[in-house]
Protein backbone atom coordinates (compact mmCIF):
# COMPACT_ATOMS: atom_id res chain seq x y z
CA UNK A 1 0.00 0.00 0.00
CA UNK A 2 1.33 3.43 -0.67
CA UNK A 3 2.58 5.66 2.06
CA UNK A 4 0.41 9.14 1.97
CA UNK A 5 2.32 11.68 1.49
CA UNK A 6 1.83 14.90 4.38
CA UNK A 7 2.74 18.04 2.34
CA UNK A 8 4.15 21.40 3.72
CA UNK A 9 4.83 24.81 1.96
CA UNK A 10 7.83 26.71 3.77
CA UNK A 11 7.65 30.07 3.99
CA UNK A 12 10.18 32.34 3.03
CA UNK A 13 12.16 33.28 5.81
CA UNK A 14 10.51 29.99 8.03
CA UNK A 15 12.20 27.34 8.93
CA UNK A 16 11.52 23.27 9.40
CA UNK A 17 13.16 22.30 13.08
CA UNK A 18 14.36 18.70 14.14
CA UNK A 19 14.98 17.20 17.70
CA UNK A 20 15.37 14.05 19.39
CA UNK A 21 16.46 12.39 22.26
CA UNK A 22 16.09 14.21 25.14
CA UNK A 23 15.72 11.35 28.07
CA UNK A 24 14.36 14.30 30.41
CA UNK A 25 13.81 12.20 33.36
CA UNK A 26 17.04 10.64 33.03
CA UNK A 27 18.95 9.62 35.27
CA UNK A 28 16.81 11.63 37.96
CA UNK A 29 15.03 14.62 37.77
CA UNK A 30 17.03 16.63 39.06
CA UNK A 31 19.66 16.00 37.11
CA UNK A 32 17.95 16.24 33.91
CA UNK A 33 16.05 19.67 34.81
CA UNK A 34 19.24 21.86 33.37
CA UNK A 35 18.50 19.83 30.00
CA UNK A 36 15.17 20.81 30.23
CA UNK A 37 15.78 24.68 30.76
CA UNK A 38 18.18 24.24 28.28
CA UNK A 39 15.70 22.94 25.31
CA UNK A 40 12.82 25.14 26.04
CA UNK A 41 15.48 27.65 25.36
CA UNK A 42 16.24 26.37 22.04
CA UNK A 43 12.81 26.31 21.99
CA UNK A 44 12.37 30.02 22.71
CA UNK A 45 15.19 30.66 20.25
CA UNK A 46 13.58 29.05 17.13
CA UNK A 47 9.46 30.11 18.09
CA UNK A 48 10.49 33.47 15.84
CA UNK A 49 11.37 31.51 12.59
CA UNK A 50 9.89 28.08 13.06
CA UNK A 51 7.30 26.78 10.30
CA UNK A 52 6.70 23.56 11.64
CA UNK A 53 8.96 21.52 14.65
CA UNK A 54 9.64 17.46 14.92
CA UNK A 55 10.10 15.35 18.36
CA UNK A 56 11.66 12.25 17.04
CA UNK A 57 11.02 10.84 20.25
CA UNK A 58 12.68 10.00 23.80
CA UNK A 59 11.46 13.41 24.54
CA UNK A 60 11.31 11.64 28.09
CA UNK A 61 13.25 8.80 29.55
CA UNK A 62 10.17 7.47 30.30
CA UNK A 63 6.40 8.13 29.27
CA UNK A 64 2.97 5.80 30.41
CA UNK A 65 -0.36 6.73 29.98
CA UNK A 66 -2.75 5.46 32.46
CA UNK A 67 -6.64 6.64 31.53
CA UNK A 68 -6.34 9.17 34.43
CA UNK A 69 -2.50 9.68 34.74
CA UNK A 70 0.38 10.75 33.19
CA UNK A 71 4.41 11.13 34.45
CA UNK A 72 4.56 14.16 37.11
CA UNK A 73 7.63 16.65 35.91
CA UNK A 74 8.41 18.87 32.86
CA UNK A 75 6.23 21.01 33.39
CA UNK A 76 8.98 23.66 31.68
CA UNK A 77 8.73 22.00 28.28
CA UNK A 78 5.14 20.63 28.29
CA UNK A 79 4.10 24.45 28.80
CA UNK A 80 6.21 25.67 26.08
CA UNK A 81 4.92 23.38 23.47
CA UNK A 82 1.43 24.14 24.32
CA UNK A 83 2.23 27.57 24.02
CA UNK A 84 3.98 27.59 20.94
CA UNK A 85 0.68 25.51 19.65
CA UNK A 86 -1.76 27.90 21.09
CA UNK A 87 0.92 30.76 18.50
CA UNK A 88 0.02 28.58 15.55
CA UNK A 89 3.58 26.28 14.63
CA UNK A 90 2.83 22.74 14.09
CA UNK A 91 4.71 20.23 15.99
CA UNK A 92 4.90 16.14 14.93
CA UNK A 93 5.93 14.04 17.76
CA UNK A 94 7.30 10.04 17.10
CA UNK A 95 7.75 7.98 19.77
CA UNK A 96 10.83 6.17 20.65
CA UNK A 97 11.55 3.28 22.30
CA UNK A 98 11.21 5.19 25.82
CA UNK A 99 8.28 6.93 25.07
CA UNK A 100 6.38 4.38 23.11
CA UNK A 101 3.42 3.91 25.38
CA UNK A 102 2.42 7.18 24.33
CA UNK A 103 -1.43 7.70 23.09
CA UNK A 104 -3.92 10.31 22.88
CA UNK A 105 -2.44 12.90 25.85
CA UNK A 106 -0.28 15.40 23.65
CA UNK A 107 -2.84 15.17 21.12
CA UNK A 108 -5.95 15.79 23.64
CA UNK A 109 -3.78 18.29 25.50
CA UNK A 110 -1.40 19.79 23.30
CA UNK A 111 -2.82 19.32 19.67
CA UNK A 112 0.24 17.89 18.93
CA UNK A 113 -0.43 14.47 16.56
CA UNK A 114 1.69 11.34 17.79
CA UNK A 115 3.52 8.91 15.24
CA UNK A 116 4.19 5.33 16.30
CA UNK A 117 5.90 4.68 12.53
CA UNK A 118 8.10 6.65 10.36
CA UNK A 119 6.70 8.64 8.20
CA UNK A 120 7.08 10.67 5.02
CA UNK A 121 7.00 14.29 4.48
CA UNK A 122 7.10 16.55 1.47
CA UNK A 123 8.11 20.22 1.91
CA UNK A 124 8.91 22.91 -1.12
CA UNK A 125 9.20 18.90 -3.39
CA UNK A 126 12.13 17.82 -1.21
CA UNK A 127 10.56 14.16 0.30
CA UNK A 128 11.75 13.43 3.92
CA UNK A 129 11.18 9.78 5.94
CA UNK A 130 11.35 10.96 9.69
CA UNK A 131 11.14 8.57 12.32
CA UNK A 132 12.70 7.66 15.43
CA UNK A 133 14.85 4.61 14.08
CA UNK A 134 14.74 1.85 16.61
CA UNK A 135 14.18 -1.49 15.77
CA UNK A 136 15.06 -0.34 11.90
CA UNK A 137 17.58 -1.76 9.33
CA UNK A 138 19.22 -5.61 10.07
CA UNK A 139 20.63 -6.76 13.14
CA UNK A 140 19.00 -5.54 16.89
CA UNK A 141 16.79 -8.86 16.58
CA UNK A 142 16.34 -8.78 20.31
CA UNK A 143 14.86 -5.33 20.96
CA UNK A 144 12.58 -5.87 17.93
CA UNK A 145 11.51 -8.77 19.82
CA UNK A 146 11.34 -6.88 23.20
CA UNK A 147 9.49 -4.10 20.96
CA UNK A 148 6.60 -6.72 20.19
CA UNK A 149 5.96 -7.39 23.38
CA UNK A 150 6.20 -3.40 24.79
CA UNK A 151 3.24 -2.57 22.01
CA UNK A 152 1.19 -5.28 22.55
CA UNK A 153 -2.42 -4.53 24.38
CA UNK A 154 -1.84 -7.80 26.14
CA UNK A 155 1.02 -6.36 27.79
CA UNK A 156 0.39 -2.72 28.46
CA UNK A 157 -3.01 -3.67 29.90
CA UNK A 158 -1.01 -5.94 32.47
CA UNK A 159 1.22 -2.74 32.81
CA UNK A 160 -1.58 -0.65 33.78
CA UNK A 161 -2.63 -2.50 36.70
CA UNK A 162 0.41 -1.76 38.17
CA UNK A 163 0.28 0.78 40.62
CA UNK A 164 1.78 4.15 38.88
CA UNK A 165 4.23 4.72 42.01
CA UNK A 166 5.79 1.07 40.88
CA UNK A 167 5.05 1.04 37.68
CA UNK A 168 6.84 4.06 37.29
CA UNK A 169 10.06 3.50 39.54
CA UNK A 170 10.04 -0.38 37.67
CA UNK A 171 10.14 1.23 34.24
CA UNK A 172 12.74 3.45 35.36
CA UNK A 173 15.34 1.34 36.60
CA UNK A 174 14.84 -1.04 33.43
CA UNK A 175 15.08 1.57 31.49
CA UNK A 176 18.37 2.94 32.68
CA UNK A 177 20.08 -0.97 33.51
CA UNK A 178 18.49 -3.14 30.49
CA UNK A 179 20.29 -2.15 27.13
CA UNK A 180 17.76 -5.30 25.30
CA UNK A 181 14.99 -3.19 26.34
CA UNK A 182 16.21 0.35 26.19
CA UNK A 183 17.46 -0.43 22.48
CA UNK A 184 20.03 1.30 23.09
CA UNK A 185 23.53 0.80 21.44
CA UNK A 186 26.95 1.98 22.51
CA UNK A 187 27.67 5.39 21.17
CA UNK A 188 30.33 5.13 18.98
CA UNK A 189 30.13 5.24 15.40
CA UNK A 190 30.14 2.00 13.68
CA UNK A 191 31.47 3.34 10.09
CA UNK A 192 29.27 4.41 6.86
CA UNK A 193 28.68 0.97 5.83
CA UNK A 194 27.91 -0.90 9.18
CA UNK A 195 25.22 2.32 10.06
CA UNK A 196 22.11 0.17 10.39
CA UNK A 197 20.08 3.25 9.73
CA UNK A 198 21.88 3.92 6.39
CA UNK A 199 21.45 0.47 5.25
CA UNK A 200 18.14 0.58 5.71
CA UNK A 201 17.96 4.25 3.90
CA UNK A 202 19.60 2.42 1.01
CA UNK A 203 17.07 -0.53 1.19
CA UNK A 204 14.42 2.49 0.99
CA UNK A 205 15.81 3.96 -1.92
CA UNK A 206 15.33 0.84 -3.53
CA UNK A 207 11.67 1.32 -4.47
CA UNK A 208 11.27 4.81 -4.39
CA UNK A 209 13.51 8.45 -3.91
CA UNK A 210 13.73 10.05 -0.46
CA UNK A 211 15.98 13.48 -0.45
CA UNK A 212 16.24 12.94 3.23
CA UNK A 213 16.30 10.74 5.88
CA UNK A 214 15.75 11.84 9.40
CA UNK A 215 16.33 9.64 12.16
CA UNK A 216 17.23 10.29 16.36
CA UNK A 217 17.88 7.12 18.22
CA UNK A 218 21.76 6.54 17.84
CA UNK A 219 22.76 9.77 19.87
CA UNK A 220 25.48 10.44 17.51
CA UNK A 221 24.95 13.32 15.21
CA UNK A 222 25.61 11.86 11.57
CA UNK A 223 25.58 12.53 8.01
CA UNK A 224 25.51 9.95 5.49
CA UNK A 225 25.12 9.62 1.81
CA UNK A 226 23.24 6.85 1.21
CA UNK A 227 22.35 7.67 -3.00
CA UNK A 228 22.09 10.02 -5.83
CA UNK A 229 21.06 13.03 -3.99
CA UNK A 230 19.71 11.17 -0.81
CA UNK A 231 21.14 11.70 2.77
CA UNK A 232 20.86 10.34 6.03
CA UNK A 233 20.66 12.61 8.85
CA UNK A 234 20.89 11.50 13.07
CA UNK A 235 20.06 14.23 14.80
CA UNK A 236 22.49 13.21 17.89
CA UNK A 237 21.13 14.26 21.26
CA UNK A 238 20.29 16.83 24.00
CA UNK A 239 22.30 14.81 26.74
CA UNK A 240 25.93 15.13 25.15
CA UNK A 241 25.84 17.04 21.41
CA UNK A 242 22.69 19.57 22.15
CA UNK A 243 22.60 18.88 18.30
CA UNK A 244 19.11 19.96 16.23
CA UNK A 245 18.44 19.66 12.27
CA UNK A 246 17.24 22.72 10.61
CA UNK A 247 15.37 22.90 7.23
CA UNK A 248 15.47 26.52 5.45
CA UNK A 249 13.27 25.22 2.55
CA UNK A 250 16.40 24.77 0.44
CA UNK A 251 18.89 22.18 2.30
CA UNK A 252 18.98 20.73 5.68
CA UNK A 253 21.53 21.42 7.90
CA UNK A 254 22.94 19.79 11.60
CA UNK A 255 23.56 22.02 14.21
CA UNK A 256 24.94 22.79 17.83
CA UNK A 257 22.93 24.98 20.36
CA UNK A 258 24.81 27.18 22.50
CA UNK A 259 22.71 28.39 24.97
């Protein structure tokens, strides 16, 4: 089945604005609260230019919706995207493999829609697949396995009946001691052709074009041809890099915040 297409015109002067992995929550909250202050900042920065803005997920360490509860904390950020909302940008949010038990709150909230898939954009004719980028390309045959259980109902209905004080502090502690079910792979870069992310790109490119390929989830910022006018993008992280991607409606660029 095709893939529909979600079109954007860019403004002259606007801007298209990238981000990913946060892990506010991580590995306290205290800890991660100058991270916080530090991307609502970047946030503040970009609110004068920004045509649309992309959460490619681990926003938070840590994310469950119960019907009638959600995390306590970041308050800082969660205000500042409802207020940039209320101004008129768009924001597109994708869960990652921290925040996958995401559902209807930022969209009830914050009018912000959720992705659970990558998906593909097309602004000024340049065609962008944006996702988070776990359980992607070969190899990681664990996780993927891990992931089927996480996003079953089965599972997240057990889940709920946990009570949210240890549900929460269970989550937590996997989440920060588990590298099967955090996904997560040692941050070092593996070279061009070992990239899972750019093999899959490639594997993409194989049955249709994609100008760009935007992907968080490795914490490394990266950039990677993958074909004839096609690149792979990682947008790093805001724990180590503070990197972003930026779209001027002409090229895409990576980029360092200094606060």
């Amino acid at each position: 089945m095709k893939q529909p297409v979600v079109q954007l015109t860019i403004p002259q002067g606007k801007k298209v604005y990238f981000s990913s992995d946060n892990h506010l929550g991580a590995p306290d909250a205290a800890a991660s609260k100058p991270r916080e202050k530090k991307f609502v900042s970047w946030l503040n920065t970009i609110e004068k230019d920004a045509a649309a803005i992309f959460l490619l997920g681990d926003l938070f360490d840590f994310w469950f919706e119960y019907k009638t509860v959600v995390p306590k904390g970041f308050v800082r950020v969660l205000g500042k995207l409802a207020q940039l909302r209320d101004s008129g940008i768009p924001i597109f949010f994708f869960v990652g493999n921290h925040d996958l038990w995401m559902n209807d709150y930022f969209k009830t909230e914050l009018d912000i829609p959720v992705y659970h898939s990558p998906q593909l954009f097309e602004f000024n004719a340049k065609r962008f697949f944006i996702g988070h980028g776990d359980g992607l390309g070969p190899g990681d045959k664990g996780y993927k396995r891990m992931k089927k259980v996480f996003t079953s109902p089965f599972f997240q209905w057990l889940f709920r009946w946990m009570h949210p004080d240890i549900g929460v502090r269970v989550a937590q502690h996997l989440s920060v001691k588990n590298k099967l079910i955090s996904g997560d792979d040692d941050q070092q870069f593996l070279g061009e052709e070992n990239e899972w992310l750019a093999t899959y790109a490639k594997r993409k490119l194989e049955t249709a074009h994609y100008d760009y390929f935007i992907f968080g989830h490795r914490h490394l910022p990266m950039t990677i041809e993958v074909g004839k006018n096609a690149t792979y993008y990682n947008l790093g992280d805001w724990i180590n890099f503070y990197t972003y991607g930026v779209f001027d409606g002409s090229k895409f660029e990576l980029k360092t915040f200094e606060d």
